[in-house]
C-alpha atoms as a PDB file:
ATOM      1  CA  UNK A   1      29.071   4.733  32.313  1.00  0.00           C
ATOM      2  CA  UNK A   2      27.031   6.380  34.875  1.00  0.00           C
ATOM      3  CA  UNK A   3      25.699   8.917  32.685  1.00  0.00           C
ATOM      4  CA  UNK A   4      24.954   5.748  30.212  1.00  0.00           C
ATOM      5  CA  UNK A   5      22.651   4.429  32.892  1.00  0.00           C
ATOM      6  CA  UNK A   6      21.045   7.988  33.858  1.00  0.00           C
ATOM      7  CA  UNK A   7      20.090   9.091  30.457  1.00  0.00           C
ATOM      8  CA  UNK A   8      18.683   5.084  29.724  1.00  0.00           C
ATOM      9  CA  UNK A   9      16.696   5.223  33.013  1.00  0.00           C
ATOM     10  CA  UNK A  10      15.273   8.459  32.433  1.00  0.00           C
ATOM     11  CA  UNK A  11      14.554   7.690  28.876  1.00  0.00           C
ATOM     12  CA  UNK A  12      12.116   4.316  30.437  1.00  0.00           C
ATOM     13  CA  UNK A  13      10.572   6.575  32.699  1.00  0.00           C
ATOM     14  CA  UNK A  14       9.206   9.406  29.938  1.00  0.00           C
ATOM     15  CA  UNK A  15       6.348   7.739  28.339  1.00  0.00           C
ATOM     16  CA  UNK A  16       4.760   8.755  25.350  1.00  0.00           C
ATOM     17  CA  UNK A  17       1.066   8.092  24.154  1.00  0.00           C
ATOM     18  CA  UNK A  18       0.421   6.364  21.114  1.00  0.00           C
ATOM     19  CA  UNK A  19      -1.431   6.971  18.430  1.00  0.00           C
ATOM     20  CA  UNK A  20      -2.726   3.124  17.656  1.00  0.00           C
ATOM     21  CA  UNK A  21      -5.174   4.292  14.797  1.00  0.00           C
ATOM     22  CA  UNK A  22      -2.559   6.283  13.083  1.00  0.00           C
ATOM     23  CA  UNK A  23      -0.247   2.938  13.422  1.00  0.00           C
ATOM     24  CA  UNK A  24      -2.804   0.906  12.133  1.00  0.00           C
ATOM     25  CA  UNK A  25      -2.980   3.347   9.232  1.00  0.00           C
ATOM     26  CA  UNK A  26       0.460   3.431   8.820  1.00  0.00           C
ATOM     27  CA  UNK A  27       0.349  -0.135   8.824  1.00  0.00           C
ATOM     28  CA  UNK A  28      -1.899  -0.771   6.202  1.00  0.00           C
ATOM     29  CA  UNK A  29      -0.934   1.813   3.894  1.00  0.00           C
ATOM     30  CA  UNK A  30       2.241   0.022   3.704  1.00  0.00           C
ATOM     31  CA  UNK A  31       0.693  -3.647   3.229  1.00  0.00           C
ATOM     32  CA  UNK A  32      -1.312  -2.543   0.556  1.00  0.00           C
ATOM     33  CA  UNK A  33       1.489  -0.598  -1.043  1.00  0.00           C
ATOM     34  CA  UNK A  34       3.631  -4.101  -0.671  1.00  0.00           C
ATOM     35  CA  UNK A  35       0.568  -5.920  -1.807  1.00  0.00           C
ATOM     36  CA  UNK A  36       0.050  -4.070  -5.082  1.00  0.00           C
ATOM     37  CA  UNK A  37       3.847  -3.734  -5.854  1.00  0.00           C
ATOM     38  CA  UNK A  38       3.826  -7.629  -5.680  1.00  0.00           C
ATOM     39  CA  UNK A  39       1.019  -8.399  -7.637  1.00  0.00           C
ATOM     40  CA  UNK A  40       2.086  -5.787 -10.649  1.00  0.00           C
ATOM     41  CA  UNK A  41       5.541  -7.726 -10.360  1.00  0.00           C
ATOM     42  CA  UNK A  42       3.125 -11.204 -10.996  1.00  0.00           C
ATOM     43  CA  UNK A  43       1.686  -9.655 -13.967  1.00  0.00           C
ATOM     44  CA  UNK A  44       4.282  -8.069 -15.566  1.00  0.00           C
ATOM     45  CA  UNK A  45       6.085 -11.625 -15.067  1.00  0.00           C
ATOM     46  CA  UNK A  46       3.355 -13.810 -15.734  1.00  0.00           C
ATOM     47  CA  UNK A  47       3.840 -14.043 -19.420  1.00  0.00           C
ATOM     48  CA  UNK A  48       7.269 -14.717 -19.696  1.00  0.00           C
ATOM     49  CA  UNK A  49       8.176 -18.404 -20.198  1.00  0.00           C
ATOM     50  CA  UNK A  50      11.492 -19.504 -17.602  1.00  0.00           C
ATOM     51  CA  UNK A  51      15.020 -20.181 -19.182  1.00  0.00           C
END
C-alpha cells in the first residue's frame, strides 16, 4: 500500500510539457475524419427508402 502511494505521489510530481498545437492537430484530424465518415454514411444512405 505504501509503495501504492509512493509511486502515485511521485508520478503527480513529474510533469510533462505539452504539446497543445500537436493536440489541437490531433484533435482535428480526428473530427474531420469522424465528420467525413458520417457524411459518406448520409449519402450512401440517403437514397434508400425505410422499411
Amino acid at each position: 500500500m505504501l509503495n501504492a502511494l509512493t509511486i502515485l505521489a511521485a508520478a503527480e510530481e513529474a510533469h510533462h510539457e505539452v504539446n497543445s498545437a500537436l493536440s489541437w492537430g490531433i484533435g482535428a484530424v480526428t473530427l474531420a475524419i469522424l465528420l467525413g465518415m458520417m457524411f459518406a454514411l448520409m449519402a450512401i444512405g440517403g437514397g434508400r427508402e425505410h422499411s
